[in-house]
Protein backbone atom coordinates (compact mmCIF):
# COMPACT_ATOMS: atom_id res chain seq x y z
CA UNK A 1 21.81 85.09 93.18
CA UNK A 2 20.87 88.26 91.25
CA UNK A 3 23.46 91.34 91.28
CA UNK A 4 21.05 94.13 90.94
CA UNK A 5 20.34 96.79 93.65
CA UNK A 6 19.96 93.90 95.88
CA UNK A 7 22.25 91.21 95.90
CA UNK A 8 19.87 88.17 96.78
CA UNK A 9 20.34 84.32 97.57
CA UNK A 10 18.24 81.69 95.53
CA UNK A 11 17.38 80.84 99.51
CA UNK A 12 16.28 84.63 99.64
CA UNK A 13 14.39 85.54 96.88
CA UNK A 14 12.39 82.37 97.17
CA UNK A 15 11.27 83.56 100.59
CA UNK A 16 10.60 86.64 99.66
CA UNK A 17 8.07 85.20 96.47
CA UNK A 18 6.58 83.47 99.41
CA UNK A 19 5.95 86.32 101.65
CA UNK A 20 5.02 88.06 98.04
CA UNK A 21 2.28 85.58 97.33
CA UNK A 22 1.42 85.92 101.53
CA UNK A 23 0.78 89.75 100.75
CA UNK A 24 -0.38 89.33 97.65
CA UNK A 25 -3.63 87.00 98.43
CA UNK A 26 -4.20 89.09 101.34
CA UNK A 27 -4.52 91.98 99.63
CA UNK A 28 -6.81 90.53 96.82
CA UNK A 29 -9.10 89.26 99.42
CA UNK A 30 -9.29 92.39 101.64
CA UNK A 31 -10.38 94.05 98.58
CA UNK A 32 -12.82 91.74 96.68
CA UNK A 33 -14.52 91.87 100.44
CA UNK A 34 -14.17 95.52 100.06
CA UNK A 35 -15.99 95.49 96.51
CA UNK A 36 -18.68 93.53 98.08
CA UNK A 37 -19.25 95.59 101.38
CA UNK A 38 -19.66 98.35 98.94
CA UNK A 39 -22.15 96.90 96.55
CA UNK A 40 -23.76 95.67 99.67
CA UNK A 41 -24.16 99.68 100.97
CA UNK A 42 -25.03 100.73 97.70
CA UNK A 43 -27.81 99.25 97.60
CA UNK A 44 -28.92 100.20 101.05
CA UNK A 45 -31.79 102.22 102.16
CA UNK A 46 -29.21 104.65 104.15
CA UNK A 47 -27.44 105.12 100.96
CA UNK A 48 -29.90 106.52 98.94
CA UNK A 49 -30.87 109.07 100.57
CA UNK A 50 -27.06 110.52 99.86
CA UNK A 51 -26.81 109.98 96.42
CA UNK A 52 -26.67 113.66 95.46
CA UNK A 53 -23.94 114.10 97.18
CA UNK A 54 -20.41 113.45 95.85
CA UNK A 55 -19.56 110.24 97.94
CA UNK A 56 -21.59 108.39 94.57
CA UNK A 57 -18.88 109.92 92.07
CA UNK A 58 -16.26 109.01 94.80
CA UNK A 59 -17.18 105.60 95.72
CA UNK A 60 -17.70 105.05 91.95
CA UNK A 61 -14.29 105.92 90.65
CA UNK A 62 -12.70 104.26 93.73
CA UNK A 63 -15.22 101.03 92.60
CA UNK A 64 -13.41 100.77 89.12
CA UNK A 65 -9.98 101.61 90.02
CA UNK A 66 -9.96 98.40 92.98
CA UNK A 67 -11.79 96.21 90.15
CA UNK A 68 -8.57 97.15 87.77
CA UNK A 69 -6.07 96.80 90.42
CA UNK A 70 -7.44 93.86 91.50
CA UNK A 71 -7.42 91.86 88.60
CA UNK A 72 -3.64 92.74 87.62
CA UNK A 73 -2.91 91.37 90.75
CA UNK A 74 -4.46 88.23 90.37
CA UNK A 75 -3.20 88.08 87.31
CA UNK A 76 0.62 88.28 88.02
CA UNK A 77 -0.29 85.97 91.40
CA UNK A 78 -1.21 83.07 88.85
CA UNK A 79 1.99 83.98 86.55
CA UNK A 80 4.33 84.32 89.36
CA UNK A 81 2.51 80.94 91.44
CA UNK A 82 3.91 79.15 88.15
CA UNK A 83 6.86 80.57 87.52
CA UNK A 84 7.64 79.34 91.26
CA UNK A 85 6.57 76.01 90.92
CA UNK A 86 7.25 74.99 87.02
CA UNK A 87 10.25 77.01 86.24
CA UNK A 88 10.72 77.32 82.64
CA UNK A 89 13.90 74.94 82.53
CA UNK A 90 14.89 75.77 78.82
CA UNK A 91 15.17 79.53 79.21
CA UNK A 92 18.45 80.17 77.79
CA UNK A 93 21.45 82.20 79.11
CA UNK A 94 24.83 83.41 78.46
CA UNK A 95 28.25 82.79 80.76
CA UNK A 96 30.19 86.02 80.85
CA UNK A 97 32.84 87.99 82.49
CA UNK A 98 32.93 91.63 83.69
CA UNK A 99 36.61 93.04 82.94
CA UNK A 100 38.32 95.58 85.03
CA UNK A 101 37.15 98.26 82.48
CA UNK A 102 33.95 98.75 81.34
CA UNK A 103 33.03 100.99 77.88
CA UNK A 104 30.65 103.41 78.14
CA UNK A 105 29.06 105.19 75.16
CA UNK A 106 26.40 108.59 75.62
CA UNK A 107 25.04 111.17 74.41
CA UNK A 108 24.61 114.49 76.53
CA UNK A 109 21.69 115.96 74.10
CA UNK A 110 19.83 113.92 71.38
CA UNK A 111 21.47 115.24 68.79
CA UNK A 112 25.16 115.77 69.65
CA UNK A 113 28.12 112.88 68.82
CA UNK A 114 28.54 109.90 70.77
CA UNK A 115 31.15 109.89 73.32
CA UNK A 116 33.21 107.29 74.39
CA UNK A 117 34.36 106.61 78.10
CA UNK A 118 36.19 103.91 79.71
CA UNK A 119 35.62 103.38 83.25
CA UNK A 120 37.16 101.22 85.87
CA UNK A 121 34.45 98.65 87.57
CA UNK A 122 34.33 98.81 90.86
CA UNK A 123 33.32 95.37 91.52
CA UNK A 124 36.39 94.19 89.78
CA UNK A 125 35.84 91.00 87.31
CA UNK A 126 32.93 88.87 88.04
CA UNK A 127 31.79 85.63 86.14
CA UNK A 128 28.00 85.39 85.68
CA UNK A 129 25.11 84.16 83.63
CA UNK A 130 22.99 86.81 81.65
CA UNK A 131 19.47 85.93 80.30
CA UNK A 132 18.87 85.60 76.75
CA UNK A 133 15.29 86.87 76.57
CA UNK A 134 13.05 89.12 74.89
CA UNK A 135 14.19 92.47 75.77
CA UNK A 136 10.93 94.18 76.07
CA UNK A 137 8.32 90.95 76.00
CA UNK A 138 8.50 89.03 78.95
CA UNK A 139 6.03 89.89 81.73
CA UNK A 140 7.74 88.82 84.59
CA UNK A 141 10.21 92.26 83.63
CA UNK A 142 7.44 94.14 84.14
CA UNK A 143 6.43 93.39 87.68
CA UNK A 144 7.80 95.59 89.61
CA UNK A 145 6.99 99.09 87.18
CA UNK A 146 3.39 97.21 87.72
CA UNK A 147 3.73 96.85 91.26
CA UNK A 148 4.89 100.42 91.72
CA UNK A 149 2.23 101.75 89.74
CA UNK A 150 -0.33 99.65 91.68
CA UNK A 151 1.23 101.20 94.84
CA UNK A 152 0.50 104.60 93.88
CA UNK A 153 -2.99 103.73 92.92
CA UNK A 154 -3.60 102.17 96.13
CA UNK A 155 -2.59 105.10 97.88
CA UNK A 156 -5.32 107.36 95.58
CA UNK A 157 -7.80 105.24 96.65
CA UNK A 158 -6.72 105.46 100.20
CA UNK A 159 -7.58 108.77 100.20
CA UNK A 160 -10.06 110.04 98.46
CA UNK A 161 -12.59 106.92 99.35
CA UNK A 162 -15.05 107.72 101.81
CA UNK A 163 -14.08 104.63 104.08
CA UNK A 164 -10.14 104.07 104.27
CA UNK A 165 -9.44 102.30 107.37
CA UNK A 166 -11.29 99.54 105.48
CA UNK A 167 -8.74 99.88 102.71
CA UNK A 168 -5.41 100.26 105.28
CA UNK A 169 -4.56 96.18 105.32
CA UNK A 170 -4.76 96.24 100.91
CA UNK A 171 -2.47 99.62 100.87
CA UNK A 172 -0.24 97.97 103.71
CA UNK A 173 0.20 95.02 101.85
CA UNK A 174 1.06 96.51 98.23
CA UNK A 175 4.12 98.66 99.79
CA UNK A 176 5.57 95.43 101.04
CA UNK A 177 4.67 93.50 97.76
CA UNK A 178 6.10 96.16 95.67
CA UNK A 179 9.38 96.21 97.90
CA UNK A 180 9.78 92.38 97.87
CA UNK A 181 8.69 91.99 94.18
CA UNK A 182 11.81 94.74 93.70
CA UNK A 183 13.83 92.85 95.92
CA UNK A 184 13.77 89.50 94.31
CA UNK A 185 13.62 90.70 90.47
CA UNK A 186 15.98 89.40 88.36
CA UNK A 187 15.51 91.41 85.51
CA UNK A 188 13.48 94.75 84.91
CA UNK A 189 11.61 97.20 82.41
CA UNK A 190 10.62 100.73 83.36
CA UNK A 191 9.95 103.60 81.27
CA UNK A 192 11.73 102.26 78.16
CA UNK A 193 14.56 101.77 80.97
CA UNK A 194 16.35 97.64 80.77
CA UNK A 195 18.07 96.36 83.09
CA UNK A 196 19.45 92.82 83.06
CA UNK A 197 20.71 91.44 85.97
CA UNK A 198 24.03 89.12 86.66
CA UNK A 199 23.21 85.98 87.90
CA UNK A 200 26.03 84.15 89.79
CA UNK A 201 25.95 81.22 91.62
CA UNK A 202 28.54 78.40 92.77
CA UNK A 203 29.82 77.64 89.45
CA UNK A 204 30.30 81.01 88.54
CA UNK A 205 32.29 81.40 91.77
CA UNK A 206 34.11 78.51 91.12
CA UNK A 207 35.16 79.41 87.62
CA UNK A 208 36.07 83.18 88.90
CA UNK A 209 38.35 82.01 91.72
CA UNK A 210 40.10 79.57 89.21
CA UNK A 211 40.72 82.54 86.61
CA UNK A 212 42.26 84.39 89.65
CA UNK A 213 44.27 81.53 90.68
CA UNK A 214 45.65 81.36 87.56
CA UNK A 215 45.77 84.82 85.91
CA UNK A 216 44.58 87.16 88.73
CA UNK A 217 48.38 89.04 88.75
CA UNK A 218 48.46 89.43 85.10
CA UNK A 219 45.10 90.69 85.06
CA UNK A 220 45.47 93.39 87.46
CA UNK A 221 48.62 94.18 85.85
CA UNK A 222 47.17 94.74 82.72
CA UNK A 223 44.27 96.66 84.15
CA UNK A 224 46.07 99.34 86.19
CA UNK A 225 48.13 99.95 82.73
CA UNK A 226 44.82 100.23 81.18
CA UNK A 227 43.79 102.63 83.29
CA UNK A 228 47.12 104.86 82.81
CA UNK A 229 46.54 104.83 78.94
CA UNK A 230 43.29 106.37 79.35
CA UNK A 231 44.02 108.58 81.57
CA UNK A 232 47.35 109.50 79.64
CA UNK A 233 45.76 109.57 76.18
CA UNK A 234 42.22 110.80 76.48
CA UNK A 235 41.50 113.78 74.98
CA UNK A 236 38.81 116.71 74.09
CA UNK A 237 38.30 118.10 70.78
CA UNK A 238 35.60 120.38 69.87
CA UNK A 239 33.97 120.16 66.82
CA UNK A 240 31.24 122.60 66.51
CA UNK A 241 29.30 123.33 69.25
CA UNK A 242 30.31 119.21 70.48
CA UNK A 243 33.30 118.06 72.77
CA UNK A 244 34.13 114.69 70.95
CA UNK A 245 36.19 112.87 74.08
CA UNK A 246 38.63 110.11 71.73
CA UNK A 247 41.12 107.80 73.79
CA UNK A 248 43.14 107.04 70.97
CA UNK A 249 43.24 103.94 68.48
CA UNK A 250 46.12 102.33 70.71
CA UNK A 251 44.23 102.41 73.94
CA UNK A 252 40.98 101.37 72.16
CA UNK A 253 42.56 98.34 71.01
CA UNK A 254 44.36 97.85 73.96
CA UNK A 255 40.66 97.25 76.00
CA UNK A 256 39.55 94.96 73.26
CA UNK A 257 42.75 92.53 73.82
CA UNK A 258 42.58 92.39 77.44
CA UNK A 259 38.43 92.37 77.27
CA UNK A 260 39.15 88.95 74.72
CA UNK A 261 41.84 87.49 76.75
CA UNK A 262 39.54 87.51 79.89
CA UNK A 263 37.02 85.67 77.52
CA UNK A 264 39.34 83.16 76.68
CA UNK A 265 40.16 82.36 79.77
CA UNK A 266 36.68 81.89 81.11
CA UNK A 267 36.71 79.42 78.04
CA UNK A 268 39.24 77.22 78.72
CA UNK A 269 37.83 77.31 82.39
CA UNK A 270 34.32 76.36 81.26
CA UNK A 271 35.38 73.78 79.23
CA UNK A 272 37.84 71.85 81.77
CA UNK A 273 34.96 72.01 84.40
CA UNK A 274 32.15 70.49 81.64
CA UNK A 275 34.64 68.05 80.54
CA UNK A 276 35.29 66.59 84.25
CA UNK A 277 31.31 66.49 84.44
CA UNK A 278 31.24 64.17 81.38
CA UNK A 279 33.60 61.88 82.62
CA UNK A 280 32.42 61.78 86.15
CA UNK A 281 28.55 61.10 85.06
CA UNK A 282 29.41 59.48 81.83
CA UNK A 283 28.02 61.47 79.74
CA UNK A 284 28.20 61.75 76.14
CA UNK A 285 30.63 64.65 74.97
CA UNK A 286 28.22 66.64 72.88
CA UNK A 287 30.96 69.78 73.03
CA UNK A 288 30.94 72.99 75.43
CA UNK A 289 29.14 76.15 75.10
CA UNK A 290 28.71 79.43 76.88
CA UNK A 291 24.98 79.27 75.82
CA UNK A 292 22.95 77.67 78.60
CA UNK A 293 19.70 76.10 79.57
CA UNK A 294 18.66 76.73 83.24
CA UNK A 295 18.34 72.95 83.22
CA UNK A 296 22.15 72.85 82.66
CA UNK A 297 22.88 75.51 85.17
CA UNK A 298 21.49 73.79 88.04
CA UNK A 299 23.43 70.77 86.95
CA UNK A 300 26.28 72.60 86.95
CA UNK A 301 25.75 74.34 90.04
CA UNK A 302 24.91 70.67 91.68
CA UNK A 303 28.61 69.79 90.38
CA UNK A 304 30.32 73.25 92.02
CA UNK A 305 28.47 72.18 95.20
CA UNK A 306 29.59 68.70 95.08
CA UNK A 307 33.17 69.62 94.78
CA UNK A 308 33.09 71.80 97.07
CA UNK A 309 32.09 69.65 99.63
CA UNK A 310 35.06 67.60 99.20
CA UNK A 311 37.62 70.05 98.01
């Protein structure tokens, strides 16, 4: 599952790409017929006797804009039709573990200091699997800015064409593509804007309740004094026209033991859990590493299922 704004099952968001590519062929067809009634009524008798009028600079603009829309959307149909059915099973990604503390680090004007904050997650700590791609270069990121942009479009042409009911299924259609595309992202680009999503599955649930099996009292301990230091030792200085907020270097490196110690232990977790799998499929031990293939993950998540099952 993805923990964005929507927290999604892999049964889920593969539904919702299927009602996606539903809506999304739909759409593409209502509006190449569209195109074609158009050209059709252009080039009509009836039709040019109104060409001085402004429905030619209308139906024009509205002409160019479908043809653009259009072809974007056929063009993320074919990416996202093989995305769905040949999965890139190399993509790479990282197991990781959200502490009880999180550092953030701002700016409240472009040129002012950076400030430091430490902030308790509310979610508490959570094991998942982050993507190791291209920040800013993979398309699939850009789907739903695309989708959204498409939306608003669509809605333009609603509007100001001279025949919208004919244009009502289309504009229907990209709302609910544009909320389902949002829904089952997994990662997104906006505006210069990133956001990565955490993916977590069995064997990231499996590893998480083991770590709180095992450590979940001294964790929390350590967290809620964590959370005393910082609210004990923070403090405002102003330098200038700035207020430079400082914890202190005790509390600073007071986060970055606890933040390695949960580390370790998700670790030593991995590696007893990839270990078993070795022996149980006879496999050759080629070492363990937080770095994984999606191939590996769904091997992995097989294995969490598995034992599971007979657990």
């Amino acid at each position: 599952s993805s923990r964005g704004c929507c927290i999604v099952t892999k049964i889920q968001r593969k539904w919702a790409k299927v009602a996606s590519f539903a809506f999304q062929g739909l759409s593409v067809l209502v509006s190449l017929v569209w195109l074609c009634a158009c050209g059709q009524a252009v080039n009509s008798s009836t039709w040019k006797h109104c060409q001085s009028s402004h429905l030619v600079s209308n139906l024009h603009w509205t002409k160019i804009l479908l043809i653009v829309l259009t072809s974007f959307q056929i063009i993320i149909f074919v990416l996202e039709l093989k995305a769905f059915f040949k999965p890139n099973l190399k993509e790479k990604f990282m197991l990781m573990i959200q502490g009880s503390h999180r550092k953030k680090r701002f700016r409240e004007w472009k040129h002012m200091p950076i400030k430091t904050q430490y902030e308790r997650n509310s979610e508490g700590i959570i094991i998942f699997f982050s993507k190791m791609t291209p920040r800013i270069f993979k398309p699939h990121r850009w789907f739903t800015f695309i989708q959204s942009i498409a939306t608003i479009a669509m809605f333009y042409v609603f509007l100001f064409t001279e025949f919208p009911i004919l244009l009502l299924i289309p504009q229907l259609c990209q709302v609910a593509l544009t909320i389902l595309t949002y829904y089952s992202a997994q990662d997104l680009v906006c505006c210069g804007y990133t956001r990565d999503y955490k993916h977590t599955n069995n064997y990231t649930r499996k590893i998480q309740r083991n770590i709180e099996q095992k450590f979940g009292e001294q964790i929390r301990r350590e967290a809620d004094e964590l959370d005393l230091a910082v609210k004990q030792f923070t403090t405002e200085t102003v330098v200038g026209d700035a207020n430079m907020v400082d914890v202190g270097p005790v509390t600073a490196k007071r986060f970055e033991d606890l933040d390695a110690r949960l580390h370790l232990f998700l670790f030593r977790e991995h590696e007893k859990e990839v270990r078993k799998i070795y022996q149980l499929c006879n496999l050759e031990d080629n070492g363990v590493s937080l770095v994984l293939t999606a191939e590996e993950i769904a091997m992995l998540e097989k294995y969490a299922e598995d034992t599971e099952e007979y657990s």
